[in-house]
Protein backbone atom coordinates (compact mmCIF):
# COMPACT_ATOMS: atom_id res chain seq x y z
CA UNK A 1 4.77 -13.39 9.29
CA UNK A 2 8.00 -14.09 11.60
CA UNK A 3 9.73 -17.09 10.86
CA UNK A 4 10.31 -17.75 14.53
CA UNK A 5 6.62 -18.36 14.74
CA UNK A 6 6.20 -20.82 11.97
CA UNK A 7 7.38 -24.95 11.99
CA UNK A 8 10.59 -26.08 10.86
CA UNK A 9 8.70 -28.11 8.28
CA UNK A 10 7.08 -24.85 6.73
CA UNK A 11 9.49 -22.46 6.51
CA UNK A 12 10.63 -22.81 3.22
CA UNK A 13 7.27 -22.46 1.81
CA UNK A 14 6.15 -19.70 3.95
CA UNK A 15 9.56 -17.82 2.54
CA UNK A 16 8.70 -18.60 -0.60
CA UNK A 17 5.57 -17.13 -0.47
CA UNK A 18 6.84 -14.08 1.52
CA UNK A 19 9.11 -13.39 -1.07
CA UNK A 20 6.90 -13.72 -4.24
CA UNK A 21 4.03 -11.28 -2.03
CA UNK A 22 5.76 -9.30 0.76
CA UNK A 23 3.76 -9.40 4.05
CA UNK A 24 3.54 -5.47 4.19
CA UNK A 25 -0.03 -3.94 4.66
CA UNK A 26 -2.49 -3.67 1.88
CA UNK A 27 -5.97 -2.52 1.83
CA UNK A 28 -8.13 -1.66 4.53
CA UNK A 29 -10.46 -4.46 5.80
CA UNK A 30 -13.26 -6.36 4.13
CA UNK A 31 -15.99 -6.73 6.83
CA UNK A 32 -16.95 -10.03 8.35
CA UNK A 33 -20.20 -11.35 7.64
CA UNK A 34 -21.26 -8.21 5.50
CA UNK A 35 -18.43 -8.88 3.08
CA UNK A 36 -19.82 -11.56 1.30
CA UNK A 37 -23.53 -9.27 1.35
CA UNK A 38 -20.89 -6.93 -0.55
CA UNK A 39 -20.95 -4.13 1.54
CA UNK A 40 -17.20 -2.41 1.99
CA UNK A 41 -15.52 -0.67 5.16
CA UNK A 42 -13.78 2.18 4.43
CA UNK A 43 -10.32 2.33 4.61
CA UNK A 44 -8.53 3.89 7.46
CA UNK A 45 -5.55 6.12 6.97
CA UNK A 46 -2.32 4.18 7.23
CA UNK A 47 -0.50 6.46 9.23
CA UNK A 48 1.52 6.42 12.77
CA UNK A 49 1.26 8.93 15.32
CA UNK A 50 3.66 10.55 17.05
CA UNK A 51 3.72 11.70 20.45
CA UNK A 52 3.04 15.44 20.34
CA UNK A 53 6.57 16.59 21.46
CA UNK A 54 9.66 15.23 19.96
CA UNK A 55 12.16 13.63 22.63
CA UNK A 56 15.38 14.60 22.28
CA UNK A 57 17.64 11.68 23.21
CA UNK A 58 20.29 11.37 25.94
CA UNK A 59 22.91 9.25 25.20
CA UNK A 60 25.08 7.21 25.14
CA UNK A 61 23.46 4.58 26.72
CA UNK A 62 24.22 0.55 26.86
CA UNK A 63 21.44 -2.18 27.09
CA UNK A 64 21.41 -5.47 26.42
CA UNK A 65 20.08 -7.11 23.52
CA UNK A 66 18.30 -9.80 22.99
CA UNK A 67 21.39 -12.05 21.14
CA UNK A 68 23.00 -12.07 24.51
CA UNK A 69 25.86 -9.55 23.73
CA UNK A 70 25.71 -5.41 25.83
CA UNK A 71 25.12 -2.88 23.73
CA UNK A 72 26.70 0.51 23.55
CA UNK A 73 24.12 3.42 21.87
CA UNK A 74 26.39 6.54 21.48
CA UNK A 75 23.90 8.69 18.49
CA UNK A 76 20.38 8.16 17.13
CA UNK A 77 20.84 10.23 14.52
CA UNK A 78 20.62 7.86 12.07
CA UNK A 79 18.18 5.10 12.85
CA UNK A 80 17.55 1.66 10.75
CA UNK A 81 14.69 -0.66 12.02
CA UNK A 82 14.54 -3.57 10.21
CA UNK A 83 11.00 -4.89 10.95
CA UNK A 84 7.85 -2.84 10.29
CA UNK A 85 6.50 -3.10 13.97
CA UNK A 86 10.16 -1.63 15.20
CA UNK A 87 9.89 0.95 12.47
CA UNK A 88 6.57 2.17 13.73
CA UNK A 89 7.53 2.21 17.89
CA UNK A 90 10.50 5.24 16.31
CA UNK A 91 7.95 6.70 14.53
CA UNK A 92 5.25 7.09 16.95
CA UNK A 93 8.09 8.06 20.24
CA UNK A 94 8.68 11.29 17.71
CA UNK A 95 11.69 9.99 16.28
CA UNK A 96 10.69 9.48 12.57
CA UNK A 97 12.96 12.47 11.17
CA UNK A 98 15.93 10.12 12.33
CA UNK A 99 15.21 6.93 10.21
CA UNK A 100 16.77 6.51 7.28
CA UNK A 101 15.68 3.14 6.17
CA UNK A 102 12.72 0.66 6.44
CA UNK A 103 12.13 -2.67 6.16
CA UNK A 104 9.84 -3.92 3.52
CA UNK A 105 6.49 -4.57 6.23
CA UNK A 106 7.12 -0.69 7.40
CA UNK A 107 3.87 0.36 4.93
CA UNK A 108 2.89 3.32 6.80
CA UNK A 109 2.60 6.77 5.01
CA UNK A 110 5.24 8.79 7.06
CA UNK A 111 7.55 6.11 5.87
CA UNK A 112 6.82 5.42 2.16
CA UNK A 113 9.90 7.18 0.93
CA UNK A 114 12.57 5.67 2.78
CA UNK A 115 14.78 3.44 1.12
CA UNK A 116 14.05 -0.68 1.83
CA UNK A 117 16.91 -2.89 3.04
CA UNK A 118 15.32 -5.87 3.95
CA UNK A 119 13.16 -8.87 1.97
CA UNK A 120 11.06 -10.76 3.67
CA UNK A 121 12.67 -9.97 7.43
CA UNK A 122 16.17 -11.09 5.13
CA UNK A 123 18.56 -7.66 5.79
CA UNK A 124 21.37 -6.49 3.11
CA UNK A 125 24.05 -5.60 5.42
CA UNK A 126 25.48 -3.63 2.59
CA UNK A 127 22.15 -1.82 1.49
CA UNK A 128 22.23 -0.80 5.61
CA UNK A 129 25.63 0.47 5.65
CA UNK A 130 25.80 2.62 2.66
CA UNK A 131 23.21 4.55 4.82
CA UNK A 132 25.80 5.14 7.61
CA UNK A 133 23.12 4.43 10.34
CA UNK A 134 24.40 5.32 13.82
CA UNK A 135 22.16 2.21 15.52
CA UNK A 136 20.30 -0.65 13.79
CA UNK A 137 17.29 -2.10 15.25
CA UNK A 138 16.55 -5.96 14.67
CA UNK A 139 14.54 -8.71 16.21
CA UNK A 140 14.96 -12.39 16.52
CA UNK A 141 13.49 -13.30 13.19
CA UNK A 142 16.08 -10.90 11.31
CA UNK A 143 18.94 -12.60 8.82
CA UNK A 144 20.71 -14.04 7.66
CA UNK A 145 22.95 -14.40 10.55
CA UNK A 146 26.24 -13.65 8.39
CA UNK A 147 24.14 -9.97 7.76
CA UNK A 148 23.83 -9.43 10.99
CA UNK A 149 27.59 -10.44 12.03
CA UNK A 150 28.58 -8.13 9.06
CA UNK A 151 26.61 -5.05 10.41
CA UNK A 152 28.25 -5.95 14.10
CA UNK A 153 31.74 -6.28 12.69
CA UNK A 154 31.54 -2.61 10.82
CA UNK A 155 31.28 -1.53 14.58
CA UNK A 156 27.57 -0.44 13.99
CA UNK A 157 25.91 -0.63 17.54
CA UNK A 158 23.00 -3.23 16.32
CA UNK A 159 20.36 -3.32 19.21
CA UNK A 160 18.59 -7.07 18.74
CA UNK A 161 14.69 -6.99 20.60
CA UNK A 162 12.68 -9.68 21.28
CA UNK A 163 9.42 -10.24 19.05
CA UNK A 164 6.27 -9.63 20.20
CA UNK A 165 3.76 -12.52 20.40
CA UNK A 166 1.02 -11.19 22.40
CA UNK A 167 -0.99 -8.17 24.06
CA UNK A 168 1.62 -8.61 27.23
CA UNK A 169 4.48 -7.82 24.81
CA UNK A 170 3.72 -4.18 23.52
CA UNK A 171 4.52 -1.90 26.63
CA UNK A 172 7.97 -4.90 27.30
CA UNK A 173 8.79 -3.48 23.57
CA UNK A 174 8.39 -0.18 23.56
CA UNK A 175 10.14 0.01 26.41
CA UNK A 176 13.08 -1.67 25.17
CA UNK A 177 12.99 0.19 21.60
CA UNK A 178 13.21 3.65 24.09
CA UNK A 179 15.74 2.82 26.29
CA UNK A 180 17.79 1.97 23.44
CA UNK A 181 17.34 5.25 22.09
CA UNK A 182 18.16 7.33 25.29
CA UNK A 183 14.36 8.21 25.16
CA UNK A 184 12.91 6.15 28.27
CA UNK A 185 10.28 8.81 29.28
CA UNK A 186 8.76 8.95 25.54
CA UNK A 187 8.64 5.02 25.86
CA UNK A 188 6.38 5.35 29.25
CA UNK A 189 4.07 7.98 27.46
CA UNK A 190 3.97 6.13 24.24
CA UNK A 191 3.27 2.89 26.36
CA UNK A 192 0.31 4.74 28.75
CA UNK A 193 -1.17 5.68 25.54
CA UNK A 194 -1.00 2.60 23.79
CA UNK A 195 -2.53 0.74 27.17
CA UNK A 196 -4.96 3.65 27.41
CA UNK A 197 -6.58 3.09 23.58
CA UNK A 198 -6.58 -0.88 24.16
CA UNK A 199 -8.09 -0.66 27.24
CA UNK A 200 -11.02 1.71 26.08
CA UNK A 201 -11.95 -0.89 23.05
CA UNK A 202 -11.98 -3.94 24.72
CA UNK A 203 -14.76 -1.51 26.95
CA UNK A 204 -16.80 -1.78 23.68
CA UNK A 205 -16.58 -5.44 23.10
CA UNK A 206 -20.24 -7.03 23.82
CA UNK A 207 -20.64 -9.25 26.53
CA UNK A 208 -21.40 -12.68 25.24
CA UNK A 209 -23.38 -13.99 28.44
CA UNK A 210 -21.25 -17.09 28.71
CA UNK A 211 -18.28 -18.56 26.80
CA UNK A 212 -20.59 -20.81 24.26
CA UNK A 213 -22.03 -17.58 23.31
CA UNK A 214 -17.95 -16.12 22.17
CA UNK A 215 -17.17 -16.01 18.16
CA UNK A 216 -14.96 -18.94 17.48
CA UNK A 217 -12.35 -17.75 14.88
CA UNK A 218 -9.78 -19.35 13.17
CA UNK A 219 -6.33 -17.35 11.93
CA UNK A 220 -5.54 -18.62 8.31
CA UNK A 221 -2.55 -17.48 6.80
CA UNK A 222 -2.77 -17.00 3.04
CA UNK A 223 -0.30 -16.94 0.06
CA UNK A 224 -2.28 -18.18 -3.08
CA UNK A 225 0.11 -17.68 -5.43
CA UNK A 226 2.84 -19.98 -3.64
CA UNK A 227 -0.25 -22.05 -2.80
CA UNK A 228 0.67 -21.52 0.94
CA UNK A 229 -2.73 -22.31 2.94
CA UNK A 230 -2.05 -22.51 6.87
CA UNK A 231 -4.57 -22.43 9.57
CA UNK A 232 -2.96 -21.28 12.59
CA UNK A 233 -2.32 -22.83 16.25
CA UNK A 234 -1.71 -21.83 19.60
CA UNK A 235 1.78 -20.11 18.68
CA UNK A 236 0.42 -18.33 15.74
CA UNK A 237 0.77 -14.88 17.10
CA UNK A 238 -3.42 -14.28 16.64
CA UNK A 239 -4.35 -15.98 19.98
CA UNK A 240 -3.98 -13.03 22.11
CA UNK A 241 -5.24 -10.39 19.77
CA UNK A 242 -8.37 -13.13 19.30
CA UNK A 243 -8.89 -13.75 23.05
CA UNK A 244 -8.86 -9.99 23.83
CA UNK A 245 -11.75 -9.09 21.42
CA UNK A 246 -13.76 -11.86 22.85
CA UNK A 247 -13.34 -14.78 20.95
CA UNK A 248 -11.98 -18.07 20.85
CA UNK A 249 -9.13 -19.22 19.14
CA UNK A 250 -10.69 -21.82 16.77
CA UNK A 251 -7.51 -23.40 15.98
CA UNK A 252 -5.52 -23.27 19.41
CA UNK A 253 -8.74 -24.69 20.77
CA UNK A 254 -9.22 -27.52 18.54
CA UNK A 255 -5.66 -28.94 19.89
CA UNK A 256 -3.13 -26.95 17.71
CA UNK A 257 -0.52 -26.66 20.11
CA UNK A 258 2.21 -24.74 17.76
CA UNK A 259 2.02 -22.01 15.47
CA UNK A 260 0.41 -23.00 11.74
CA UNK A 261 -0.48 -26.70 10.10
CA UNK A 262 -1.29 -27.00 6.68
CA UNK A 263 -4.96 -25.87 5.86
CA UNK A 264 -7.33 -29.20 5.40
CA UNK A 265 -10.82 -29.82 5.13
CA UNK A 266 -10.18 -32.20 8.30
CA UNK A 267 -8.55 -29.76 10.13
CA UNK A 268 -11.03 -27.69 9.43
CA UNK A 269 -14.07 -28.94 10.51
CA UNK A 270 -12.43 -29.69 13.91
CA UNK A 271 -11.71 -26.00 14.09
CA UNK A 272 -15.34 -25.42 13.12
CA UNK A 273 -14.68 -21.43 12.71
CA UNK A 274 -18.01 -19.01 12.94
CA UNK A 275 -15.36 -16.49 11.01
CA UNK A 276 -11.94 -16.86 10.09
CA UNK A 277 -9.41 -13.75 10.76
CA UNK A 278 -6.99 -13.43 7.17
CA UNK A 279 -4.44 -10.94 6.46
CA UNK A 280 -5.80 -8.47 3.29
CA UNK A 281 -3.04 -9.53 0.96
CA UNK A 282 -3.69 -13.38 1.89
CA UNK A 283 -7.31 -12.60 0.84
CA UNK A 284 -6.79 -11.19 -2.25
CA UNK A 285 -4.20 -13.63 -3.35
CA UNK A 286 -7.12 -16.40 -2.91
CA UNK A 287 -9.58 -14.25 -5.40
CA UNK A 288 -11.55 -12.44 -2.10
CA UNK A 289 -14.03 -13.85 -0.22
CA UNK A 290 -15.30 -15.56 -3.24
CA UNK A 291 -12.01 -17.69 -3.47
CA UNK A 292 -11.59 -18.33 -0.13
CA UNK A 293 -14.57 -20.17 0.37
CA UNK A 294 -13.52 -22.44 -2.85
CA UNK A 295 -10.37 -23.81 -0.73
CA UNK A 296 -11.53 -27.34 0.24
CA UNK A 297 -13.28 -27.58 3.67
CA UNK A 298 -13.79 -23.57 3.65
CA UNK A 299 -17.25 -23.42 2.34
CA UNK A 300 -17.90 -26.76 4.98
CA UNK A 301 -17.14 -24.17 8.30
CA UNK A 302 -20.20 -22.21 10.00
CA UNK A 303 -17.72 -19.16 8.87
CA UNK A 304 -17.81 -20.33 5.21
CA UNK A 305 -21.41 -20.50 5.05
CA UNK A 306 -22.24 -17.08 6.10
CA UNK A 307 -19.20 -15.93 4.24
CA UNK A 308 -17.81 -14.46 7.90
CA UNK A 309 -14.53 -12.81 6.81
CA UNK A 310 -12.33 -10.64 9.27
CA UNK A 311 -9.58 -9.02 7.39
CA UNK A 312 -6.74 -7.00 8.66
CA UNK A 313 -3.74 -5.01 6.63
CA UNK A 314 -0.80 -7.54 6.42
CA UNK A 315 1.20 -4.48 8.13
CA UNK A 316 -0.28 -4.54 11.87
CA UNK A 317 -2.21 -7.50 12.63
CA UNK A 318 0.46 -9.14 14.75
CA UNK A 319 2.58 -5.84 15.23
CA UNK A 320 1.81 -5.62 18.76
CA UNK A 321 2.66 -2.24 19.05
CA UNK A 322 1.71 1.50 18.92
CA UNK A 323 -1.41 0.73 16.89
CA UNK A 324 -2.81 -2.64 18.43
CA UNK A 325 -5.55 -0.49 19.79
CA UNK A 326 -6.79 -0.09 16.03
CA UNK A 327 -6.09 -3.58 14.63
CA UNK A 328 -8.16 -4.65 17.88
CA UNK A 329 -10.55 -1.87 17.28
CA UNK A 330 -11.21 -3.43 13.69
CA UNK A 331 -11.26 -6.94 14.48
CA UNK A 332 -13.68 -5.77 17.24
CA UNK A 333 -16.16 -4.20 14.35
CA UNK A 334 -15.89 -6.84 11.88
CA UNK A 335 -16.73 -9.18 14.45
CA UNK A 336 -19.52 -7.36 16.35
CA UNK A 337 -21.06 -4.99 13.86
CA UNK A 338 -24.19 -6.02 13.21
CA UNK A 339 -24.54 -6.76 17.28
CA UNK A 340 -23.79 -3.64 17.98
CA UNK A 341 -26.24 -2.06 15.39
CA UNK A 342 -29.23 -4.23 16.81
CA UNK A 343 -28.68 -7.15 14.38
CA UNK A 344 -28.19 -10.17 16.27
């Protein structure tokens, strides 16, 4: 969850509950409607993959960052991303063997062993430069801002990129994350790719004959144990994702025009979901599908009834990067499943 996505109002909660849970990945998805018949998907590999031939970057280089200042990139020998969606763009350009630290949301396997300098998107300048890193990758959500200044005051060149918030966003970031590490031409493969894999499963997605027909789903973003319960808007991050496997938006549609509002019965029923999309840890840290559908107004939803639950690891779902073509490729299943084997 970036904060830059959520209301002034909620921030302190959603922190709260970031800290007590991390929003790193967790287990592989429960599927839609057939989780509450109990029937389990198997869990996918959580792994990045790199482009077959390491780049070998040419630098120095200077690009600008997103914070307004020019950046000068003189060695990437030593690379810290500090979001999990940055960490996985070095990984998958063939860069991996250069990082030396992750942030806490960077849950794939190649980078399990690296040390973590960041809490919930909150960076320890110090943690960072005991690493000696050579360039430090942030976005807009990273802090505190006196971290930051600290990093940029050792004279670290700290490379700031702009969040992604939608389908349009992945080939604008990898992009950026390459140029900043003198490997532009990886950055056009890895991007081709990437288009190339989203591309072929929205190919897959049934056609729903006309837009009454499309899934309406509503994003809910979870944190039982910091009773955090948001239904997401508009701004939420899940629009795009949602709109490119087909379905509606439940929440943006109903009239949430900004990112989350707390979860009520009232809001809901105007939602009226068929399915909702939660991260995994948000699901189990409401009990499963079985305590989800206890949270007032849940059970009330088309989506509650049938029990029609689309869960993605807390790791990728609003990435928007390297591996949007699986996240999309599961939300696509969960959704479709049974359509596609004949069932509907």
């Amino acid at each position: 969850m970036r904060r830059s996505r959520v209301a002034g109002a909620l921030v302190s909660a959603l922190t709260l509950a970031l800290v007590a849970t991390g929003c790193g990945g967790g287990d592989g998805p429960v599927g839609g409607k057939t989780a509450g018949a109990g029937a389990a998907r198997a869990a996918a590999p959580d792994r990045v993959e790199p482009l077959p031939d390491p780049p070998e970057p040419r630098l120095p280089v200077t690009v600008g960052s997103a914070d307004g200042t020019r950046v000068t990139v003189g060695s990437a020998d030593r690379i810290v991303p500090l979001t999990g969606s940055l960490n996985e763009i070095v990984f998958s350009l063939g860069l991996g063997d250069r990082v030396v630290a992750r942030d806490i949301t960077a849950t794939f396997e190649q980078a399990a062993d690296l040390p973590v300098v960041t809490r919930a998107h909150d960076v320890s300048a110090e943690s960072v430069l005991s690493l000696k890193p050579t360039v430090v990758l942030a976005d807009t959500s990273t802090g505190p801002a006196e971290a930051v200044a600290q990093l940029r005051d050792a004279g670290v060149p700290l490379v700031v990129v702009e969040p992604a918030k939608s389908l349009a966003d992945v080939g604008t970031r990898i992009d950026t994350v390459a140029a900043a590490l003198g490997v532009p031409s990886a950055g056009a493969a890895l991007k081709a790719r990437t288009q190339q894999r989203i591309t072929a499963v929205q190919r897959e997605i049934p056609e729903p004959g006309d837009d009454a027909a499309r899934p309406r789903v509503a994003f809910l973003y979870l944190r039982g144990s910091a009773a955090v319960y948001l239904l997401g808007g508009a701004e939420s991050g899940a629009s795009s994702l949602l709109e490119a496997a087909g379905a509606v938006d439940a929440g943006k549609e109903s009239g949430l025009a900004k990112d989350f509002t707390p979860l009520t019965a009232e809001a809901l029923a105007k939602a009226a979901p068929d399915a909702v999309l939660v991260m995994s840890k948000g699901l189990d840290s409401v009990g499963g599908v079985d305590g989800l559908v206890r949270i007032p107004g849940v059970a009330e939803t088309p989506a509650g009834a049938d029990r029609r639950v689309v869960s993605i690891p807390d790791g990728v779902l609003l990435n928007y990067g390297p591996r949007t073509d699986e996240v999309l490729r599961s939300l696509v299943e969960q959704l479709y499943g049974d359509r596609n084997e004949g069932g509907r």
